[in-house]
C-alpha atoms as a PDB file:
ATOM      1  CA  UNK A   1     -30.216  38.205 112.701  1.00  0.00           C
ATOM      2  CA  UNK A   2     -29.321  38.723 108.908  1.00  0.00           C
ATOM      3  CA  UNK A   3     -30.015  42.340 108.590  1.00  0.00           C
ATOM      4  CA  UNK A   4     -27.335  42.721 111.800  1.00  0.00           C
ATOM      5  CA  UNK A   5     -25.110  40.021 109.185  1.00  0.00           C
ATOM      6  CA  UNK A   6     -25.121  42.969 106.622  1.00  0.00           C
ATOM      7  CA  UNK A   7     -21.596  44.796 107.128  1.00  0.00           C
ATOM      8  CA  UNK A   8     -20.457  48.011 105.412  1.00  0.00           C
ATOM      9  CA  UNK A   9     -17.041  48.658 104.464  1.00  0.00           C
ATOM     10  CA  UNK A  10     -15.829  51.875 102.339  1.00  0.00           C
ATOM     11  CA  UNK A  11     -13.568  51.977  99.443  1.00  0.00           C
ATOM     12  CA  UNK A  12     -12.769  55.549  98.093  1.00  0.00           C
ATOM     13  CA  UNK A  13     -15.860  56.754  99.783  1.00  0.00           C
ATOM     14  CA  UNK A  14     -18.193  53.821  97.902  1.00  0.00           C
ATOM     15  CA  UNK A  15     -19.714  51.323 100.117  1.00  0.00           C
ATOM     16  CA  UNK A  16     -19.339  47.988  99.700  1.00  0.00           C
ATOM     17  CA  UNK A  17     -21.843  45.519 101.017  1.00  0.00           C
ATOM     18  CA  UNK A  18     -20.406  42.237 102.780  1.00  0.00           C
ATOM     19  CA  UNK A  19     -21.446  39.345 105.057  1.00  0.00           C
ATOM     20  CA  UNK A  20     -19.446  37.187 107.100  1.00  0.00           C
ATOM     21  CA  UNK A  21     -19.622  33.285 106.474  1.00  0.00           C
ATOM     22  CA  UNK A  22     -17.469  30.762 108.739  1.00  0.00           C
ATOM     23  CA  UNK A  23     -15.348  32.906 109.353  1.00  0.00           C
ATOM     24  CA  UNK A  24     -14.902  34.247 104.999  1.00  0.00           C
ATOM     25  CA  UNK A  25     -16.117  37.552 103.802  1.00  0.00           C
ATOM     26  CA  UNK A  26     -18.526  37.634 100.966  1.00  0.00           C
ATOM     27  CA  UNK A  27     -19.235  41.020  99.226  1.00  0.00           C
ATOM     28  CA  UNK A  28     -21.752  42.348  97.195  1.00  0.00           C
ATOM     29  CA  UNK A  29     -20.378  42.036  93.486  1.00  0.00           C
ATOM     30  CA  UNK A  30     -22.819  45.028  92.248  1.00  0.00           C
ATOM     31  CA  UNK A  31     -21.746  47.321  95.016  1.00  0.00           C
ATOM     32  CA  UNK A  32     -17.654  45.840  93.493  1.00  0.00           C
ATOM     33  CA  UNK A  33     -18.441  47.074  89.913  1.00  0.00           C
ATOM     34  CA  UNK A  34     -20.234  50.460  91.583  1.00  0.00           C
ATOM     35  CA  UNK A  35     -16.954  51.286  93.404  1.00  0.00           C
ATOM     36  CA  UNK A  36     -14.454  49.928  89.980  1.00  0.00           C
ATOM     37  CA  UNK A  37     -16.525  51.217  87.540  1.00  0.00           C
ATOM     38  CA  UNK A  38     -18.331  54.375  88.611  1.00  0.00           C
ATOM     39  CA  UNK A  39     -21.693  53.274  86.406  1.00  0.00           C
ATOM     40  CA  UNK A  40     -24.753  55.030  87.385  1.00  0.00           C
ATOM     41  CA  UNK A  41     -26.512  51.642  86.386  1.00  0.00           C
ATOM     42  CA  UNK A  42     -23.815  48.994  88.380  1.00  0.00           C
ATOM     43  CA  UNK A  43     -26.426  46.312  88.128  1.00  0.00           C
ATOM     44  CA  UNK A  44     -27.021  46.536  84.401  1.00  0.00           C
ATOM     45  CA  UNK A  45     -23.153  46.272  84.056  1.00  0.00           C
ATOM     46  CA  UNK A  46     -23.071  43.603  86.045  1.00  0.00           C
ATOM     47  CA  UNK A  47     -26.062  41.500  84.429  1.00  0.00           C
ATOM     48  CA  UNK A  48     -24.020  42.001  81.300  1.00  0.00           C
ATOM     49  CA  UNK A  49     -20.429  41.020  82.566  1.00  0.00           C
ATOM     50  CA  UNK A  50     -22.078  37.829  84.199  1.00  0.00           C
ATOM     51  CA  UNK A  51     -24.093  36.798  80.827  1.00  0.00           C
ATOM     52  CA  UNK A  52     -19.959  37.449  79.019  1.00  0.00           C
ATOM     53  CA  UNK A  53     -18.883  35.295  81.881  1.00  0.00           C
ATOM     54  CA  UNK A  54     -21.286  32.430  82.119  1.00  0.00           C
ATOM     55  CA  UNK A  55     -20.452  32.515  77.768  1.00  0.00           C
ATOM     56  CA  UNK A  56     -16.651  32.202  78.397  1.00  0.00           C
ATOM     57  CA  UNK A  57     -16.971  29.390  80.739  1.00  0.00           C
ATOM     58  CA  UNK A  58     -15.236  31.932  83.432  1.00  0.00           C
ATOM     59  CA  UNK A  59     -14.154  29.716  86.535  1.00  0.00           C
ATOM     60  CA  UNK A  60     -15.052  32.701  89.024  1.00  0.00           C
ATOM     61  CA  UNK A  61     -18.876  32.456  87.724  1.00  0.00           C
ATOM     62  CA  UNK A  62     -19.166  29.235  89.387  1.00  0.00           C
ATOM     63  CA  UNK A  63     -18.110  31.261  92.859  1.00  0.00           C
ATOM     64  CA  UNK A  64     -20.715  33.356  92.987  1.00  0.00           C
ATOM     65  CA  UNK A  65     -23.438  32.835  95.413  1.00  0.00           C
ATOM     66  CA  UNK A  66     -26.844  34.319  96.285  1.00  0.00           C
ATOM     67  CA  UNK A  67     -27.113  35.742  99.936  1.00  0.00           C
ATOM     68  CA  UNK A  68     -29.604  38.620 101.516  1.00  0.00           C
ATOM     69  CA  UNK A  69     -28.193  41.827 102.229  1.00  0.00           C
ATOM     70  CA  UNK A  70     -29.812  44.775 103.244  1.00  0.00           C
ATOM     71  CA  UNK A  71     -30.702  46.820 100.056  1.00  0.00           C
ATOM     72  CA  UNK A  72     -31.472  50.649  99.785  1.00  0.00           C
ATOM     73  CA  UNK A  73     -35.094  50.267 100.984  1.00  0.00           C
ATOM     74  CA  UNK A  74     -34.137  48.586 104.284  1.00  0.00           C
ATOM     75  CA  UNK A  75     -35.479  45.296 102.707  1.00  0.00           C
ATOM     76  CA  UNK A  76     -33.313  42.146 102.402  1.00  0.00           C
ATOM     77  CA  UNK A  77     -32.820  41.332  98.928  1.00  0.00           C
ATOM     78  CA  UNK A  78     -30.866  38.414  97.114  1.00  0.00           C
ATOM     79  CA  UNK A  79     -27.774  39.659  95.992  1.00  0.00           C
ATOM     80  CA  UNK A  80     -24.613  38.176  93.743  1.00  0.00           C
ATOM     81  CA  UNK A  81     -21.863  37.740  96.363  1.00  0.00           C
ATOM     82  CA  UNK A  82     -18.045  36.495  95.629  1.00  0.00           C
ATOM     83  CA  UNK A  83     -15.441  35.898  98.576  1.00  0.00           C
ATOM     84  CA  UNK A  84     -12.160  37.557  97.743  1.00  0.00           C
ATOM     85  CA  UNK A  85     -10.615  35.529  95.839  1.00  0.00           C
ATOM     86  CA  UNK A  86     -13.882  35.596  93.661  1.00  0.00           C
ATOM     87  CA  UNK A  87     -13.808  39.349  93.444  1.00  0.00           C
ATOM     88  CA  UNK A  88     -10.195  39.123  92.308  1.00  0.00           C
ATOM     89  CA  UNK A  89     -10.906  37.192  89.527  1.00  0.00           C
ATOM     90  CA  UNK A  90     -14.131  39.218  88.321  1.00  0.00           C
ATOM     91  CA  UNK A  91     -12.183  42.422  88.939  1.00  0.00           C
ATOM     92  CA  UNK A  92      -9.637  40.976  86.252  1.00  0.00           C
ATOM     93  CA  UNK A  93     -12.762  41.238  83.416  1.00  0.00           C
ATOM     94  CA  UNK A  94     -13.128  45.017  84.785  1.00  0.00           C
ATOM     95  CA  UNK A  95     -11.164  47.796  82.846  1.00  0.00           C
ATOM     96  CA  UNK A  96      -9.903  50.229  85.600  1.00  0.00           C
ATOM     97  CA  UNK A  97      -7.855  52.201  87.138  1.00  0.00           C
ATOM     98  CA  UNK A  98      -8.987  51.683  90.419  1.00  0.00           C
ATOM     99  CA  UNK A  99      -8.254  48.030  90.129  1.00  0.00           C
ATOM    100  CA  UNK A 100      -4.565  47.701  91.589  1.00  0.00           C
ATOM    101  CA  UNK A 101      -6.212  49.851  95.016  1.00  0.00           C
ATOM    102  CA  UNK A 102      -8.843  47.529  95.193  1.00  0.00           C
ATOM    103  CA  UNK A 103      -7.250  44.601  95.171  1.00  0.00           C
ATOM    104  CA  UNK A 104      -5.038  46.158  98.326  1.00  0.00           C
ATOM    105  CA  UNK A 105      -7.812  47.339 100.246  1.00  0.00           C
ATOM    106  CA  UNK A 106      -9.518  43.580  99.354  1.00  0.00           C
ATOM    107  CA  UNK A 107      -6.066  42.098 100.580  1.00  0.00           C
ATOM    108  CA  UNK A 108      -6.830  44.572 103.402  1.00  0.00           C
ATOM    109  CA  UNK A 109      -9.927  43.248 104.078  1.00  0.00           C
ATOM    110  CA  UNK A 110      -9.349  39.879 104.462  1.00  0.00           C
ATOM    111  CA  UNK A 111      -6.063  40.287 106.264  1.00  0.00           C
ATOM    112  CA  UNK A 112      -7.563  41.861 109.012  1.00  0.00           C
ATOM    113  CA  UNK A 113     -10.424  39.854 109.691  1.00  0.00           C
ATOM    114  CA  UNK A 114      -7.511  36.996 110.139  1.00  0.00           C
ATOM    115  CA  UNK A 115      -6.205  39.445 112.711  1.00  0.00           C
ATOM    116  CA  UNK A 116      -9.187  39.452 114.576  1.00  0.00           C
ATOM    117  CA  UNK A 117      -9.928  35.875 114.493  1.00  0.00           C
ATOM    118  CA  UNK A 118      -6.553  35.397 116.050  1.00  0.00           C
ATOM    119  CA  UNK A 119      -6.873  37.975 118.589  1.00  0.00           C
ATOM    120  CA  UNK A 120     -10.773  39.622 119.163  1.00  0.00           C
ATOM    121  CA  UNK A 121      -9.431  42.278 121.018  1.00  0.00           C
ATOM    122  CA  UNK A 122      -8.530  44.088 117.730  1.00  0.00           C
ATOM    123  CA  UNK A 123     -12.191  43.940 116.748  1.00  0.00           C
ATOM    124  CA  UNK A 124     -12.863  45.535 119.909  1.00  0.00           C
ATOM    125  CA  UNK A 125     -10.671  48.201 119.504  1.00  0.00           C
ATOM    126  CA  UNK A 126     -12.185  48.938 115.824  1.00  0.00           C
ATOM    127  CA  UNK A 127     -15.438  48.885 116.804  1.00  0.00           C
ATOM    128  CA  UNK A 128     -14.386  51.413 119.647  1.00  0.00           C
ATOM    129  CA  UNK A 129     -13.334  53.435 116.732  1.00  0.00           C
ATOM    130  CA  UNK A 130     -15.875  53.397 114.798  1.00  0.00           C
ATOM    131  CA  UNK A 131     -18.596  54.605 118.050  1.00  0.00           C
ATOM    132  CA  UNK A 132     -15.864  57.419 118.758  1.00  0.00           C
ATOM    133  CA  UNK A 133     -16.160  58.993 115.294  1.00  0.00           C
ATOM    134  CA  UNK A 134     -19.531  58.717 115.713  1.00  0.00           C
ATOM    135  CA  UNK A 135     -19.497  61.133 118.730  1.00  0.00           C
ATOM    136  CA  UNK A 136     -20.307  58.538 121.235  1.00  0.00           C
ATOM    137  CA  UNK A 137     -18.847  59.073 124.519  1.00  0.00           C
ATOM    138  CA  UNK A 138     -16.064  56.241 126.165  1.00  0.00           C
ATOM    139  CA  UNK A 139     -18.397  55.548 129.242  1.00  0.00           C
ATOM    140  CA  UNK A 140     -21.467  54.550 126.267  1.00  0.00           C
ATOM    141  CA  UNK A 141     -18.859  52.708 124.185  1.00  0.00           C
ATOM    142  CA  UNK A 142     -17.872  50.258 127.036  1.00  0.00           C
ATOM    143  CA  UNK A 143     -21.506  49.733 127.589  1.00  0.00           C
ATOM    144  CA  UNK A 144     -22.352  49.216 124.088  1.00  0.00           C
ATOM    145  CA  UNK A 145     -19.993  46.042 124.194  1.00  0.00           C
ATOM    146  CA  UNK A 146     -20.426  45.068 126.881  1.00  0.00           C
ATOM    147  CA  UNK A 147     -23.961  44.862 125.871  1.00  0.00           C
ATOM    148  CA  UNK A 148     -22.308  42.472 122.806  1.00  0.00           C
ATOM    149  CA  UNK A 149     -20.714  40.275 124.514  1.00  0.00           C
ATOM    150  CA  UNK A 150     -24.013  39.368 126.783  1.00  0.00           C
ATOM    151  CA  UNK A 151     -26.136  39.258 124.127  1.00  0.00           C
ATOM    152  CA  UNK A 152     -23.574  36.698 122.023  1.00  0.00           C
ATOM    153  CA  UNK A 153     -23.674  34.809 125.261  1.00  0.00           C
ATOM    154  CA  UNK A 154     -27.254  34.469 125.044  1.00  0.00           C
ATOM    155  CA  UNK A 155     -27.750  33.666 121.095  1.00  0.00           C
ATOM    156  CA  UNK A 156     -25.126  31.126 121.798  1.00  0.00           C
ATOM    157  CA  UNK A 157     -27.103  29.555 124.310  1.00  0.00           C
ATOM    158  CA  UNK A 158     -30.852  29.779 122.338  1.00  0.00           C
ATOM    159  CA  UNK A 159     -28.819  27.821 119.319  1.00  0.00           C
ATOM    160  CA  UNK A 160     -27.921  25.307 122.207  1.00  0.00           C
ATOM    161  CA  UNK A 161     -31.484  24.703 123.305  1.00  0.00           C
ATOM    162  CA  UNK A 162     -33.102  23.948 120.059  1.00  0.00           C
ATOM    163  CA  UNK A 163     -34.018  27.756 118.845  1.00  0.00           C
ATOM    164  CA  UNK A 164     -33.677  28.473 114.877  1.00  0.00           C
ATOM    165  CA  UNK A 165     -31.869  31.972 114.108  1.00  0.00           C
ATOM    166  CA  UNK A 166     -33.815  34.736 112.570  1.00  0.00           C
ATOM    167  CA  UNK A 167     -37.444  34.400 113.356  1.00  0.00           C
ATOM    168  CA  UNK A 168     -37.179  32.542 116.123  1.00  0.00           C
ATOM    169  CA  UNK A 169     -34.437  34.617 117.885  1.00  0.00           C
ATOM    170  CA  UNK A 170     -36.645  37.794 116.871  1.00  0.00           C
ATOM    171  CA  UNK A 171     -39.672  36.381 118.909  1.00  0.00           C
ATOM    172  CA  UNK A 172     -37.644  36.226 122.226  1.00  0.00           C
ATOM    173  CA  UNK A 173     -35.701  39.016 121.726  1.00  0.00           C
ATOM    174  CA  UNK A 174     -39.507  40.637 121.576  1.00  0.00           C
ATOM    175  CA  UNK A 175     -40.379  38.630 124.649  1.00  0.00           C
ATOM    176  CA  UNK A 176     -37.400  40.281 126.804  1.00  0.00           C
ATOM    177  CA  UNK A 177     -38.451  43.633 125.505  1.00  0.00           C
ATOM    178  CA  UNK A 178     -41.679  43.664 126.194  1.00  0.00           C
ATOM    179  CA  UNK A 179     -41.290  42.206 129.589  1.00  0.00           C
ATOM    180  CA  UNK A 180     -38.152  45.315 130.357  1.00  0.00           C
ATOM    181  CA  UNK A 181     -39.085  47.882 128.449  1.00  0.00           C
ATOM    182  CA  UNK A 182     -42.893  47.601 127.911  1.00  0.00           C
ATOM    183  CA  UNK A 183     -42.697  47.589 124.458  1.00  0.00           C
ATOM    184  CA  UNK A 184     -41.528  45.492 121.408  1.00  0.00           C
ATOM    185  CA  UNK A 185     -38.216  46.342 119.752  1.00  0.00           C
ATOM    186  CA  UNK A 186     -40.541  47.344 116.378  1.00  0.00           C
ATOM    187  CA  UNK A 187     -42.437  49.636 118.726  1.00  0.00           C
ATOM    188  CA  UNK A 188     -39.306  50.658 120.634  1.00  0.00           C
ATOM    189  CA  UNK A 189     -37.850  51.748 117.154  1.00  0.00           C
ATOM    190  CA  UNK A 190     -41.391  53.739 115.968  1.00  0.00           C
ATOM    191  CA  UNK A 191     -41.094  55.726 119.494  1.00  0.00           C
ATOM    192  CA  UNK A 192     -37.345  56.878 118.866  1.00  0.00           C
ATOM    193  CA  UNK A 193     -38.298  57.317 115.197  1.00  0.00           C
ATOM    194  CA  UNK A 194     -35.743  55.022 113.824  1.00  0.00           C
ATOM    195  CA  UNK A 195     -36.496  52.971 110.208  1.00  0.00           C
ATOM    196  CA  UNK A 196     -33.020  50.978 109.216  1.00  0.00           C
ATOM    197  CA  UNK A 197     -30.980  52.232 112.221  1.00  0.00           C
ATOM    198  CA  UNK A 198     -29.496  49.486 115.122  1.00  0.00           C
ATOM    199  CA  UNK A 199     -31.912  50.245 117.831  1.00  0.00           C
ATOM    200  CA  UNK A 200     -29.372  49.857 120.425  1.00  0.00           C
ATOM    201  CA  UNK A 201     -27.353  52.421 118.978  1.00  0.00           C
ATOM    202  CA  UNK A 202     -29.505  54.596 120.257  1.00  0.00           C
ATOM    203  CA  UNK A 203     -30.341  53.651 123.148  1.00  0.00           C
ATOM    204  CA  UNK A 204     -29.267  55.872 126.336  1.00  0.00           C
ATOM    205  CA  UNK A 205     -26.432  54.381 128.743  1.00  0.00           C
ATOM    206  CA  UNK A 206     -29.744  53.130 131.468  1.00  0.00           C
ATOM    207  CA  UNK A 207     -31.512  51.622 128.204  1.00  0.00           C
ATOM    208  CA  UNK A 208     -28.373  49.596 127.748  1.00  0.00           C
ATOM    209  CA  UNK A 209     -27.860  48.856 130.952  1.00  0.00           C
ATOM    210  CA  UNK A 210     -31.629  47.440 131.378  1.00  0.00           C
ATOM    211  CA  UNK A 211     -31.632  45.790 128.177  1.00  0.00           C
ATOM    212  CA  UNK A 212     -28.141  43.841 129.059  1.00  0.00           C
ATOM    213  CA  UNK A 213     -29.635  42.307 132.743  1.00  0.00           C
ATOM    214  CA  UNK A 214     -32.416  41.620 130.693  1.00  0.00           C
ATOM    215  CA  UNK A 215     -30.792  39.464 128.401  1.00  0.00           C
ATOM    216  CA  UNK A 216     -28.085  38.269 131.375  1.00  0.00           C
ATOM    217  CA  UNK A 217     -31.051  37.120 133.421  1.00  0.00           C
ATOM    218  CA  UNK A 218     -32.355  34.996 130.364  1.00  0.00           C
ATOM    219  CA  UNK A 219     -29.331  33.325 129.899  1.00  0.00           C
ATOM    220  CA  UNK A 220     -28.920  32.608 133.313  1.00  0.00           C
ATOM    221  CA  UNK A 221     -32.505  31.249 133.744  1.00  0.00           C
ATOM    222  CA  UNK A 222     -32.382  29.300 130.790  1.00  0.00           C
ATOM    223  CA  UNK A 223     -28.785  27.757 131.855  1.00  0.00           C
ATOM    224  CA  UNK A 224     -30.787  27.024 135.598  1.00  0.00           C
ATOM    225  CA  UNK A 225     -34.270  25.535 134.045  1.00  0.00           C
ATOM    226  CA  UNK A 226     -32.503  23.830 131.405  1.00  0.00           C
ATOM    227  CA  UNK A 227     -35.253  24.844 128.648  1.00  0.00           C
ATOM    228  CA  UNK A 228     -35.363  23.636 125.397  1.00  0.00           C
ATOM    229  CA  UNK A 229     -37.362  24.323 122.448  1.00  0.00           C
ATOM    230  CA  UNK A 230     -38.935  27.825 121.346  1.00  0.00           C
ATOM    231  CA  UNK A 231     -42.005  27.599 123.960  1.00  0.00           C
ATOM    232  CA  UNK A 232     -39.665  26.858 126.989  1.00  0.00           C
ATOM    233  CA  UNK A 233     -37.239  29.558 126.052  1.00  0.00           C
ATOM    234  CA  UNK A 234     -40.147  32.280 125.646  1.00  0.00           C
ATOM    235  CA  UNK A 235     -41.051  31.398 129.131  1.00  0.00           C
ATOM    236  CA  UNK A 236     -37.200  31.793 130.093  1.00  0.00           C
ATOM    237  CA  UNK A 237     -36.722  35.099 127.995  1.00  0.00           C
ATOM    238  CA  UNK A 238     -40.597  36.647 129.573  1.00  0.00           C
ATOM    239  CA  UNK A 239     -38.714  35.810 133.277  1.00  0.00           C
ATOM    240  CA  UNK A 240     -35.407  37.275 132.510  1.00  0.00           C
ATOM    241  CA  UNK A 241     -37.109  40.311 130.729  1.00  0.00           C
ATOM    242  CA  UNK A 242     -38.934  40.742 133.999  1.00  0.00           C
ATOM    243  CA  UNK A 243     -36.010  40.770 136.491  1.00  0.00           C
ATOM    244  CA  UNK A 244     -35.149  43.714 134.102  1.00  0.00           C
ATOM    245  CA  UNK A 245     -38.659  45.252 133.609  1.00  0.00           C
ATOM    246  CA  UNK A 246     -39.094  45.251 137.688  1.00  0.00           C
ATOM    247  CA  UNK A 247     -35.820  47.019 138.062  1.00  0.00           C
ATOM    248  CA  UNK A 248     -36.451  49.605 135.604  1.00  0.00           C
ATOM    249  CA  UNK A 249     -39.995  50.687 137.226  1.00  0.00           C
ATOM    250  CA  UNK A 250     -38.234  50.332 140.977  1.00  0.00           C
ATOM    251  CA  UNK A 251     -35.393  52.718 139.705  1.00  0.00           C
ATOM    252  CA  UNK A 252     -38.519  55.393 137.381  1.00  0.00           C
ATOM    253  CA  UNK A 253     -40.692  55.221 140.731  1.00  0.00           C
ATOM    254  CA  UNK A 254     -37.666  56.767 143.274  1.00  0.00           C
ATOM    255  CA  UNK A 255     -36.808  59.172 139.902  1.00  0.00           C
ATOM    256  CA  UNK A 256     -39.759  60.082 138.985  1.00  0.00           C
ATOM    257  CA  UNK A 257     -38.155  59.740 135.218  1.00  0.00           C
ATOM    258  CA  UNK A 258     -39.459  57.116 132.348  1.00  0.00           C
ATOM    259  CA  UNK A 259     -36.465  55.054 131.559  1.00  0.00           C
ATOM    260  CA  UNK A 260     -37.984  54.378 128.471  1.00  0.00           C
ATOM    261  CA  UNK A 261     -37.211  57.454 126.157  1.00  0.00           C
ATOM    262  CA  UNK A 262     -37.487  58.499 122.148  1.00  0.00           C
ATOM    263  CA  UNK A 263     -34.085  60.073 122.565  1.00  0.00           C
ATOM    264  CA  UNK A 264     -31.702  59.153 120.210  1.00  0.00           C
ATOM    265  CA  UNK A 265     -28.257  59.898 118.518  1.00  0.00           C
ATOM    266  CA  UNK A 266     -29.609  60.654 115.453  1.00  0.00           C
ATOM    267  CA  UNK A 267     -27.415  63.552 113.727  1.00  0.00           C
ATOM    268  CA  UNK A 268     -28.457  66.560 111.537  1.00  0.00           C
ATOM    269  CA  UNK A 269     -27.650  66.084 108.113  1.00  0.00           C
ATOM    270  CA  UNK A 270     -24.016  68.527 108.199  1.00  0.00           C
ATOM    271  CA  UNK A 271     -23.080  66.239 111.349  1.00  0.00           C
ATOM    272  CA  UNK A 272     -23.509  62.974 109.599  1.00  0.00           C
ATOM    273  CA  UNK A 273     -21.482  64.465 106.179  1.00  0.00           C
ATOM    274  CA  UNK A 274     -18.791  65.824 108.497  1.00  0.00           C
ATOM    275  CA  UNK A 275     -18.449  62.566 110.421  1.00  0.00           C
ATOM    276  CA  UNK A 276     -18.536  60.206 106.743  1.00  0.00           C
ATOM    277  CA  UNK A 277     -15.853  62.108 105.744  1.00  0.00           C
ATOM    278  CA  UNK A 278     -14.004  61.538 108.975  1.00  0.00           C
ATOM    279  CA  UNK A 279     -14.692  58.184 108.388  1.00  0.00           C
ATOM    280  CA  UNK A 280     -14.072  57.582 104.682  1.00  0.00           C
ATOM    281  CA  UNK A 281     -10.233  59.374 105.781  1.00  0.00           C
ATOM    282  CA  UNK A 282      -9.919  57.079 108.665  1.00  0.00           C
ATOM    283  CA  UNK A 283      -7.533  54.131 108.141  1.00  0.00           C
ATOM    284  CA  UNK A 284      -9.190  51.907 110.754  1.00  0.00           C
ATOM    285  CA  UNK A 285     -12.306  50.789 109.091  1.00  0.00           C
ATOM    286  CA  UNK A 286     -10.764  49.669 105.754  1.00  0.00           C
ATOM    287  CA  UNK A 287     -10.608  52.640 102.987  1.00  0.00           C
ATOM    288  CA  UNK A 288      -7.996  53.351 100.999  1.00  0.00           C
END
């Protein structure tokens, strides 16, 4: 879904807002002039630059476009987006001497998502890098995309059978939950105490691995009952969230232990500084 479309990237320790589109990153243009300019108000700055734009007939005006990102309340908002060859040309109207880094870590940017269209391993192996600095352990890691690659498989197959993205993937994602887990991924989230955080994140290696044959036996009913349509694939998603959701109370009856816990991997707050600063110094994810 869109809020999952939201990507962060970090230039000298600023974030920078960006979203994927055919295969082109577009980046937030206020979160740009934040990072270039160091304004405490970057969307005032902005408002103006545009207005001097849109006056001087600038041709990178005409490349900007509107698209929802997640904003600091967790809500998606409508925000000014450029691809890179945009932001080049904006950066040019932007007195700074952070420009010349930018543009490198831009080129950066868009050189390596080339890379990974080419070969996906490479994603992989930054996304492994990413969970690592983040404390999670190898064994989690491999489950954790493993867990991305089956639930790709099954998004792919819902836009197949007729199902809209966003709301429409949200209700049967909620189907398979409730069916596996008992509860809906909202309600999953309030139990573990999480607000903006990737619920899976935080999920435990058997909450991963119960939530993947969930969405595995979905697919695979789906695929076998050739569904189509949003009603037919709710039945589908209910089933395959089942096969889970029967497995998971087999395995908590000989345990005697609720698979279903509000652990999570939430840090204290000197954790989380020490590990953004490992992060803003790591090469891998795009800083300069």
């Amino acid at each position: 879904m869109e809020k999952e479309d939201t990507h962060i990237a970090l230039f000298n320790g600023k974030a920078i807002r960006r979203k994927l589109i055919e295969n082109k990153w577009f980046f937030s243009v206020v979160d740009v002039v934040g990072a270039l300019t160091d304004s405490t108000i970057p969307k005032r700055y902005w408002a103006d630059l545009k207005t001097k734009l849109e006056e001087e007939g600038f041709e990178a005006y005409d490349k900007i476009v509107q698209l929802k990102l997640i904003a600091e309340d967790g809500k998606l908002r409508e925000t000014d987006c450029a691809d890179t060859e945009g932001i080049f040309r904006i950066i040019q109207s932007i007195p700074s001497k952070k420009a010349e880094p930018f543009k490198r870590w831009l080129a950066k940017v868009g050189y390596e998502r080339v890379q990974e269209i080419e070969n996906p391993e490479l994603a992989q192996e930054r996304m492994k890098k990413l969970y690592e600095l983040k404390g999670y352990s190898k064994e989690w890691i491999e489950k954790r995309l493993r867990g991305i690659a089956i639930r790709q498989e099954l998004t792919d197959e819902w836009k197949n059978r007729g199902v809209k993205e966003e709301v429409e993937f949200a209700i049967l994602t909620n189907e398979i939950s409730k069916a596996t887990f008992g509860k809906t991924v909202e309600e999953y989230k309030k139990l573990k105490n999480l607000k903006r955080e990737n619920l899976r994140d935080h999920m435990d290696d058997l909450e991963l691995i119960f939530t993947m044959l969930g969405e595995a036996a979905t697919t695979r009913i789906a695929k076998s009952e050739d569904v189509e349509g949003l009603e037919e694939n709710k039945t589908a998603a209910k089933q395959g969230g089942e096969v889970a959701g029967n497995a998971r109370k087999e395995l908590e009856e000989k345990t005697g232990e609720s698979i279903v816990t509000e652990e999570n991997f939430l840090d204290s707050p000197e954790k989380l500084k020490k590990k953004r600063k490992k992060l803003i110094e790591s090469a891998e994810i795009l800083t300069v």
